[in-house]
N, C-alpha and C. Protein backbone atom coordinates (compact mmCIF):
# COMPACT_ATOMS: atom_id res chain seq x y z
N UNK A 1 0.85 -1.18 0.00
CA UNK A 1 0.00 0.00 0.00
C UNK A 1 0.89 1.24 0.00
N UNK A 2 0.27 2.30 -0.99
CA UNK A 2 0.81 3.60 -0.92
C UNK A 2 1.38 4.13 0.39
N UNK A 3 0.21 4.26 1.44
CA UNK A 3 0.56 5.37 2.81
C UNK A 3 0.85 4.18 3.27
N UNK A 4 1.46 3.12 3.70
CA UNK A 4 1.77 2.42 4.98
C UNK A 4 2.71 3.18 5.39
N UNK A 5 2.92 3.29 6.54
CA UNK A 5 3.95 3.74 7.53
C UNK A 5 4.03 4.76 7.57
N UNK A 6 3.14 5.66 6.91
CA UNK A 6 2.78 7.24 6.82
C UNK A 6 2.11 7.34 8.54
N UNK A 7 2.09 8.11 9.52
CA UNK A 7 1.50 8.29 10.51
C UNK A 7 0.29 8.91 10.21
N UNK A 8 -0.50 8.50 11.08
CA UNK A 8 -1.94 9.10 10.59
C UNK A 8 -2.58 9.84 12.38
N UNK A 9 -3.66 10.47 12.60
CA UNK A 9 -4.19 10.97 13.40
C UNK A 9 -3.51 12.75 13.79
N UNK A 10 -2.77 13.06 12.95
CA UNK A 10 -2.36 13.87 13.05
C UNK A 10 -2.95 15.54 12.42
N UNK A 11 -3.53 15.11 11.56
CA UNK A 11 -4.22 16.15 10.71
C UNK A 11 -5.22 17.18 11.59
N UNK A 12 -5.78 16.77 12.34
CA UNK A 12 -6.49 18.00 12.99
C UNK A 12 -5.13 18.96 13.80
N UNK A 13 -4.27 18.31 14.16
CA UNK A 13 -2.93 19.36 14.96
C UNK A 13 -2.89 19.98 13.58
N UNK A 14 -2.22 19.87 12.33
CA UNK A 14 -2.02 20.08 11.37
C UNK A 14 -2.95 21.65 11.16
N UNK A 15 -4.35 21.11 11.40
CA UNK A 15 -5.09 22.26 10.87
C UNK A 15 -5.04 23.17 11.83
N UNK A 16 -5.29 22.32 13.19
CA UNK A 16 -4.75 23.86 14.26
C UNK A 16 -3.72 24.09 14.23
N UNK A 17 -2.57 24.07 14.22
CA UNK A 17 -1.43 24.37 13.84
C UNK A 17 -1.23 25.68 12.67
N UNK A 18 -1.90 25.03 11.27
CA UNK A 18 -1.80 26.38 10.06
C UNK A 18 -2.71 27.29 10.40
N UNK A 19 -3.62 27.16 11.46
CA UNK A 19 -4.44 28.23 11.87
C UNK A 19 -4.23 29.42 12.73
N UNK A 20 -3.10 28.92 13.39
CA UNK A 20 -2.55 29.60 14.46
C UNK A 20 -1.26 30.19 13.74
N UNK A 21 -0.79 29.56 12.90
CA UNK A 21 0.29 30.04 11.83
C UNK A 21 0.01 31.85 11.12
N UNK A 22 -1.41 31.02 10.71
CA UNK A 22 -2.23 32.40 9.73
C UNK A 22 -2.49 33.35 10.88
N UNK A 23 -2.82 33.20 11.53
CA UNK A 23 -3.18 34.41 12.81
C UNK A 23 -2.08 35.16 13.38
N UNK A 24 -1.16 34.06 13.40
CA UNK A 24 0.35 34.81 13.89
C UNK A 24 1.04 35.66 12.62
N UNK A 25 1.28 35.27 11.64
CA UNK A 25 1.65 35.74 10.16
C UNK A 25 0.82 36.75 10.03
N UNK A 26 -0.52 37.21 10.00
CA UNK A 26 -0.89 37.86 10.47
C UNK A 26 -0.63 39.07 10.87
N UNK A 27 -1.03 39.23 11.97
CA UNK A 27 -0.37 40.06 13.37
C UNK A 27 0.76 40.87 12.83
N UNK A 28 1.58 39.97 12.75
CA UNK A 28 3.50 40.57 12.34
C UNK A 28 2.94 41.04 11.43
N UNK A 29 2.66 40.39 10.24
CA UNK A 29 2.80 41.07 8.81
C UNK A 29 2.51 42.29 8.67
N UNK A 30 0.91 42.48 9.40
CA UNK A 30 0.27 43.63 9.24
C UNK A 30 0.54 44.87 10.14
N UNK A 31 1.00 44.45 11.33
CA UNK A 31 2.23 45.54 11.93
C UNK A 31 3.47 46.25 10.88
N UNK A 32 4.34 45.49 10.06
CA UNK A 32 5.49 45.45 9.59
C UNK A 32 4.93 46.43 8.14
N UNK A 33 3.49 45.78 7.49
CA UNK A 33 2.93 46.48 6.28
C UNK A 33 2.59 48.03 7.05
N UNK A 34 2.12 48.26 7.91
CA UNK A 34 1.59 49.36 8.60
C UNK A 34 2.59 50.63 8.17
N UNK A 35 4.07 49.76 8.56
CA UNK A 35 4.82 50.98 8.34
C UNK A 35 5.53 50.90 7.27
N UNK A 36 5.00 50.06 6.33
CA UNK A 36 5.58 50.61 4.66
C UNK A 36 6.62 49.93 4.39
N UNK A 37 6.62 48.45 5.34
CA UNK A 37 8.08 47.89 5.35
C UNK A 37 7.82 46.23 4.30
N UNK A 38 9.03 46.42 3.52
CA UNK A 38 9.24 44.99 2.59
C UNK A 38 8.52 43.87 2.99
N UNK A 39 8.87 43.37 4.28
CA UNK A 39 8.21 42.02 4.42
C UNK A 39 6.89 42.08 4.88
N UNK A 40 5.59 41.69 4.52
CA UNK A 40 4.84 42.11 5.23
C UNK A 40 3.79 40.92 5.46
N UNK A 41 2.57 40.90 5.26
CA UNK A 41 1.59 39.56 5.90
C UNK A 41 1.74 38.05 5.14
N UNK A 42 1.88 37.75 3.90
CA UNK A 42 2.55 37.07 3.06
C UNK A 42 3.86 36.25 3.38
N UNK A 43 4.26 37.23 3.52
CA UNK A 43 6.00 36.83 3.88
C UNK A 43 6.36 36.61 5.07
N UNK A 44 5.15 36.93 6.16
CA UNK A 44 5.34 36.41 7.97
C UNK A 44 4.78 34.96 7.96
N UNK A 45 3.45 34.90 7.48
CA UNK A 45 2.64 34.00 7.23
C UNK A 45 3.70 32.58 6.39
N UNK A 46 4.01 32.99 5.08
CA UNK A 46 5.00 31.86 5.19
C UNK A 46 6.37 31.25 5.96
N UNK A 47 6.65 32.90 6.51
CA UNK A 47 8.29 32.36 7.22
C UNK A 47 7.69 31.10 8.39
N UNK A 48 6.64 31.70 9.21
CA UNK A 48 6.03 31.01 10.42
C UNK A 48 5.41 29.48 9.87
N UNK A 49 4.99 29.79 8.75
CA UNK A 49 4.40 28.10 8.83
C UNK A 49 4.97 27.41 7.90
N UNK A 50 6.44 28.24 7.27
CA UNK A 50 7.36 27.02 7.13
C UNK A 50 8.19 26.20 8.12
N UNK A 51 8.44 27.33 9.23
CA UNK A 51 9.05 26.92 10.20
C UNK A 51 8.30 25.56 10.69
N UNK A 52 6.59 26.29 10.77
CA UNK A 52 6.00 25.14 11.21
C UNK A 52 6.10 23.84 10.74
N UNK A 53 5.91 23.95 9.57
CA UNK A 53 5.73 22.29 9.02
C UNK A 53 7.02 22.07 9.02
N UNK A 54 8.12 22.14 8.86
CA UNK A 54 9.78 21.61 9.10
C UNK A 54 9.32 20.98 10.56
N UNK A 55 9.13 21.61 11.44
CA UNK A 55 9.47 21.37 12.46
C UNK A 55 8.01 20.03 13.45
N UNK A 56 6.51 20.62 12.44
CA UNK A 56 6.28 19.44 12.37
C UNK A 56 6.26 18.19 12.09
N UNK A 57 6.95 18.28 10.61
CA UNK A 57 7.21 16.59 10.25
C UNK A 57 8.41 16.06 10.75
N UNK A 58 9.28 17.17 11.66
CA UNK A 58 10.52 16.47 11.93
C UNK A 58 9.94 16.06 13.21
N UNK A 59 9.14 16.07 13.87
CA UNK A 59 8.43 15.50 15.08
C UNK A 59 7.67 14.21 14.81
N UNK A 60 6.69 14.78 13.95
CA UNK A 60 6.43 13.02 13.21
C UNK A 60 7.70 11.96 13.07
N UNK A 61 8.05 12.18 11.53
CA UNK A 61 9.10 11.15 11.18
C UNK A 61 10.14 10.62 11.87
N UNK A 62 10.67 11.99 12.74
CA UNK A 62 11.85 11.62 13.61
C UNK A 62 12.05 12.61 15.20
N UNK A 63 11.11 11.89 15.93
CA UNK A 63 11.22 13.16 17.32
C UNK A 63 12.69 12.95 17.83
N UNK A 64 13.59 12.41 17.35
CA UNK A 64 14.81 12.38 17.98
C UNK A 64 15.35 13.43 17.07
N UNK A 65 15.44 13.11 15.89
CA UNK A 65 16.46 14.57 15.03
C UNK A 65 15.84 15.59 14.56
N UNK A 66 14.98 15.91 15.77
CA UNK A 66 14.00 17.71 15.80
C UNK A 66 14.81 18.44 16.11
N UNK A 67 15.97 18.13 16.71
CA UNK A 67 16.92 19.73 17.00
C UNK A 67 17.78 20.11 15.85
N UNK A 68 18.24 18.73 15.32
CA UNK A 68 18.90 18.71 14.05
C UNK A 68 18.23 19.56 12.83
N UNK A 69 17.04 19.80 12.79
CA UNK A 69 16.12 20.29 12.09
C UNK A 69 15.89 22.02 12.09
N UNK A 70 16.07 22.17 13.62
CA UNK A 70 15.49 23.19 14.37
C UNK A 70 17.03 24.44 13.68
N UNK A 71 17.94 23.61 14.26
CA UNK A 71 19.47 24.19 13.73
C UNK A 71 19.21 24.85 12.18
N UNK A 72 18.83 24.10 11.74
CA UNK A 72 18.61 24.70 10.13
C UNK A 72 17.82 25.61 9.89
N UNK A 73 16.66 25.61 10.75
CA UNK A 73 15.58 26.48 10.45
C UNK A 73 16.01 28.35 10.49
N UNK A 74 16.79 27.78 11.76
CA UNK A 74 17.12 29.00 12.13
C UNK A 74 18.43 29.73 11.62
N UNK A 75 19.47 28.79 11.00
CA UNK A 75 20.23 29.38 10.00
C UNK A 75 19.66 29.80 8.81
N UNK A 76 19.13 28.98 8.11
CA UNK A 76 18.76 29.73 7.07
C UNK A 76 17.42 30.99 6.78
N UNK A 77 17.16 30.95 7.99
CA UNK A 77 16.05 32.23 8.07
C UNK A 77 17.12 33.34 8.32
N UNK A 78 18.08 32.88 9.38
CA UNK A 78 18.66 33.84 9.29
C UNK A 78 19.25 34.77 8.19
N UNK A 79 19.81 33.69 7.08
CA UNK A 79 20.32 34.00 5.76
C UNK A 79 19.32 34.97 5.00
N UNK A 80 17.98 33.98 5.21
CA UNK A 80 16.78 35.39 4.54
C UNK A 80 16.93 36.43 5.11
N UNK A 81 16.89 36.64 6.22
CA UNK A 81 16.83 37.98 6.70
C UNK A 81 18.05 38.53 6.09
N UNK A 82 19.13 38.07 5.99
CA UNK A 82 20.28 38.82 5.73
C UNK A 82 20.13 39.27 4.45
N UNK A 83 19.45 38.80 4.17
CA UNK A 83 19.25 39.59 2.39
C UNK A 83 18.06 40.44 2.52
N UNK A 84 17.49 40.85 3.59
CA UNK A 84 16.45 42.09 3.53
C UNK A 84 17.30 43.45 3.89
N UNK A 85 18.22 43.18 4.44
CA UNK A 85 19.18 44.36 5.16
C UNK A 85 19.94 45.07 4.19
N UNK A 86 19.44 46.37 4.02
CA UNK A 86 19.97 47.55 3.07
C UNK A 86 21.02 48.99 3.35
N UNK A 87 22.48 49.03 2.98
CA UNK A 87 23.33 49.72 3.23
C UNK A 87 23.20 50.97 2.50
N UNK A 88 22.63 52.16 2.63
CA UNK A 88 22.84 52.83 1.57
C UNK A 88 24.41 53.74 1.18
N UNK A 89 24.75 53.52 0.32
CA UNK A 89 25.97 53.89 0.03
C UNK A 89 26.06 55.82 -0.11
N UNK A 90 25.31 56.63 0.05
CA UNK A 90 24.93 57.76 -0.12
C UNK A 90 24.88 58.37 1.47
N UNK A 91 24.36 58.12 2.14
CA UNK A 91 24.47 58.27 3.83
C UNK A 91 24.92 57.53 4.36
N UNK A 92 25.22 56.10 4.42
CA UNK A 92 25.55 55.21 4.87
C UNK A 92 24.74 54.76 5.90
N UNK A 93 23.50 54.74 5.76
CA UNK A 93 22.43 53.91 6.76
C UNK A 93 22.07 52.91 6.22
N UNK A 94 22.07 52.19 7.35
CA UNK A 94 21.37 50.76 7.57
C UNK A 94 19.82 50.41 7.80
N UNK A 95 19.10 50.35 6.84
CA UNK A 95 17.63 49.91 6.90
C UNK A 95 17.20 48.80 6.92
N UNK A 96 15.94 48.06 7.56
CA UNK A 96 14.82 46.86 7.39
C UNK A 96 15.92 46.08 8.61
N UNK A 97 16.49 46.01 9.51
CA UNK A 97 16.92 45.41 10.28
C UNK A 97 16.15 44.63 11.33
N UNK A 98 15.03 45.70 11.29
CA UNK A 98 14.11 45.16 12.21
C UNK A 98 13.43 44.28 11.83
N UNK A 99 12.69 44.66 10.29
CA UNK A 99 11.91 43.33 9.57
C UNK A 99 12.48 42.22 9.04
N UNK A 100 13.84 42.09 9.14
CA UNK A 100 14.81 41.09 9.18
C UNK A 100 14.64 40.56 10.59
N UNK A 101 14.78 41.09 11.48
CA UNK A 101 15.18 40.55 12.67
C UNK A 101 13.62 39.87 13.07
N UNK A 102 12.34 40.13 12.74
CA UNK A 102 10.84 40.00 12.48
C UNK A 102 10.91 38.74 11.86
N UNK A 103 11.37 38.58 10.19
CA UNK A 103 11.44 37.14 9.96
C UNK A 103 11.79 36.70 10.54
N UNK A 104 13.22 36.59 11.69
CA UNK A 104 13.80 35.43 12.15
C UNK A 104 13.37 35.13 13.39
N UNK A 105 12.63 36.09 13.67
CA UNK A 105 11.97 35.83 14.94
C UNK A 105 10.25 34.98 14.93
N UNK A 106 9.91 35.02 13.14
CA UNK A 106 8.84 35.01 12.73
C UNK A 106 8.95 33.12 12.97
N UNK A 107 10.08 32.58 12.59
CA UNK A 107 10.78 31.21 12.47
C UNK A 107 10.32 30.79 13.72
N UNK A 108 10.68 31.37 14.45
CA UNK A 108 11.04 30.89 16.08
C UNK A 108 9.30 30.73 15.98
N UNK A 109 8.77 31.72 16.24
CA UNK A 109 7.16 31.12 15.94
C UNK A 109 6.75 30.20 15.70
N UNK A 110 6.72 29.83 14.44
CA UNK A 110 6.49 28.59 13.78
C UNK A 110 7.00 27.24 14.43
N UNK A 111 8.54 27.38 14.64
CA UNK A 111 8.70 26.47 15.40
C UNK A 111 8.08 26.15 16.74
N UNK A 112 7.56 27.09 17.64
CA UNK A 112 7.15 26.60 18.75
C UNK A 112 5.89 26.07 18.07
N UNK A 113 5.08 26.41 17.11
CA UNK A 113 3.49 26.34 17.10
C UNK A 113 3.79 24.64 16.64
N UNK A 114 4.80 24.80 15.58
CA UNK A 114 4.90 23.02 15.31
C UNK A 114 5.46 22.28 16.30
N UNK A 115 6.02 22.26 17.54
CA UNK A 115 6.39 21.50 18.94
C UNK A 115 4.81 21.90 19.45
N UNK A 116 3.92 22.37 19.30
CA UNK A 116 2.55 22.73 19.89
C UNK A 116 2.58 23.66 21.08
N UNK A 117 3.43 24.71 21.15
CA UNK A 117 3.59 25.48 22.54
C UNK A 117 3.00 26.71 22.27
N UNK A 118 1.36 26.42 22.12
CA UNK A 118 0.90 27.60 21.72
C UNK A 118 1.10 28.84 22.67
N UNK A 119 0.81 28.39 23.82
CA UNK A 119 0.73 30.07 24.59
C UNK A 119 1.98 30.61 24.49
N UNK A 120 3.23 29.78 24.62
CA UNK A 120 4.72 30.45 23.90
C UNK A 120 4.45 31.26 23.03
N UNK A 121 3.80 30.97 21.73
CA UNK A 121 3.59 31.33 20.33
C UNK A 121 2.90 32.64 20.19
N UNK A 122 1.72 32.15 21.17
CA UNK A 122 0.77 33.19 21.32
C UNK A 122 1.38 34.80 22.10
N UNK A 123 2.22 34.75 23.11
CA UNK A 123 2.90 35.49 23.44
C UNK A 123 3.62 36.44 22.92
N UNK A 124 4.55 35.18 22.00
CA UNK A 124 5.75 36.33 21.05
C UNK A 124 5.14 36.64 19.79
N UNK A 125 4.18 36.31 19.55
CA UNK A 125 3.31 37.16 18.50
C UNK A 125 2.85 38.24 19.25
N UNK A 126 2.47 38.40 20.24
CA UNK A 126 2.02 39.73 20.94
C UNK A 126 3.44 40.56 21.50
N UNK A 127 4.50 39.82 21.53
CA UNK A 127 5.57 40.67 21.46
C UNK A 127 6.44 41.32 20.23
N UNK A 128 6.25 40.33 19.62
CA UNK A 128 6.40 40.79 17.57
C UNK A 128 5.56 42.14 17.28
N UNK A 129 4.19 42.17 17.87
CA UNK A 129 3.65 43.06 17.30
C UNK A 129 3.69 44.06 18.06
N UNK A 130 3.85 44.43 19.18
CA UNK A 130 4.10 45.45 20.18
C UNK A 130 5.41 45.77 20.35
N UNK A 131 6.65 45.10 20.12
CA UNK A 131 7.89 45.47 20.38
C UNK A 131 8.30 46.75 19.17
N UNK A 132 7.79 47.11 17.91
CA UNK A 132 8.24 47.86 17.05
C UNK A 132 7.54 49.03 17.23
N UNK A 133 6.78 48.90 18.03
CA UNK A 133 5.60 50.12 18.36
C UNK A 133 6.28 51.33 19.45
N UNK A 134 6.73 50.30 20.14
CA UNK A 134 7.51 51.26 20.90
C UNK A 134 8.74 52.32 20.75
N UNK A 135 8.50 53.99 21.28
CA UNK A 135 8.59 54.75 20.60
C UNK A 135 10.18 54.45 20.72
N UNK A 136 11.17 54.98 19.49
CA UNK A 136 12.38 54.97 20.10
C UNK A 136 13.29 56.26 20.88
N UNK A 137 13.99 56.11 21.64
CA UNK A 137 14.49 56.99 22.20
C UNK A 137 15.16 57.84 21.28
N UNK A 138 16.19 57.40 20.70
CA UNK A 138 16.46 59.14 19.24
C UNK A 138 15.05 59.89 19.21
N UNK A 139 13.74 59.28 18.67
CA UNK A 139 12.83 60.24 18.17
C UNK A 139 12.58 61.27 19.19
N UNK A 140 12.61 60.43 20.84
CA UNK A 140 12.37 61.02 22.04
C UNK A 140 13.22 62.13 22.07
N UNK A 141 14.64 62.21 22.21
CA UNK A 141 15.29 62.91 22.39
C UNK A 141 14.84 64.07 21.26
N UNK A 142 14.97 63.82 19.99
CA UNK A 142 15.29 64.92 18.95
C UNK A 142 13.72 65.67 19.47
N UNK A 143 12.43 64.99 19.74
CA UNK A 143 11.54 65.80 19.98
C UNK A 143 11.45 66.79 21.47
N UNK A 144 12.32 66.14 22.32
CA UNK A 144 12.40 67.18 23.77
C UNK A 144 13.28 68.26 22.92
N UNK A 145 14.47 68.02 22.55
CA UNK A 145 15.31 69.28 21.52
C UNK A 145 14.95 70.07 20.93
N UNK A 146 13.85 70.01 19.98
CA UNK A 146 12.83 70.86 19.06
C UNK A 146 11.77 71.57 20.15
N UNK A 147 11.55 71.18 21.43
CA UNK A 147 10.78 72.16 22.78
C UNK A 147 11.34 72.74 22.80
């Protein structure tokens, strides 16, 4: 038979799982789109529930070489991010660091939602989306200066 040794009973985690994916992808994205930035609901939404499914089928097929898995996830997100990060050669600023640092944090997501640690998940999605909100101190300063 085709599926023998395929694991089965798993598909409803599966669907809660990409559901909680889309909600989290979400969240980020539409924070990150808010402020006009490259990566936005699309591109959270997949970083997170690729993470997820890597990290779910490496739990299926093999719960022993899930860290082995986990290692990768997080290098090569990292690599994505590294290609969102923009030097401009004219001022010499550094832009999208944050929505770089958003994908790779977007990973870490995914991965907990595929180990099933939702309230983890649920958390740093509420810290994904509140941590960029907060005002930064340069703006603070330059605006007490202009009083």
């Amino acid at each position: 038979m085709v599926f023998e040794g395929i694991p089965t009973g798993y598909e409803i985690r599966f669907l809660i799982d990409i559901g909680i994916v889309l909600g989290a992808g979400f969240a980020i994205g539409a924070e990150r789109e808010s402020r006009n930035k490259p990566a936005g609901i699309s591109t959270h939404c997949l970083v997170i529930g690729g993470a997820m499914i890597f990290t779910f089928l490496s739990s299926l097929v093999d719960p022993n070489s899930s860290s082995r898995i986990a290692a990768q996830v997080v290098s090569g997100i990292g690599f994505l991010g590294a290609g969102i990060i923009l030097k401009s050669e004219f001022d010499k600023k550094i832009t999208n660091l944050t929505t770089a640092a958003a994908i790779w944090y977007a990973a870490a997501i995914g991965m907990a939602i595929g180990y099933e640690y939702y309230f983890l998940a649920a958390v740093a999605t509420a810290f994904a989306v509140g941590v960029p909100r907060i005002p930064h101190i340069s703006k603070l300063v330059k605006k007490d200066e202009e009083t």
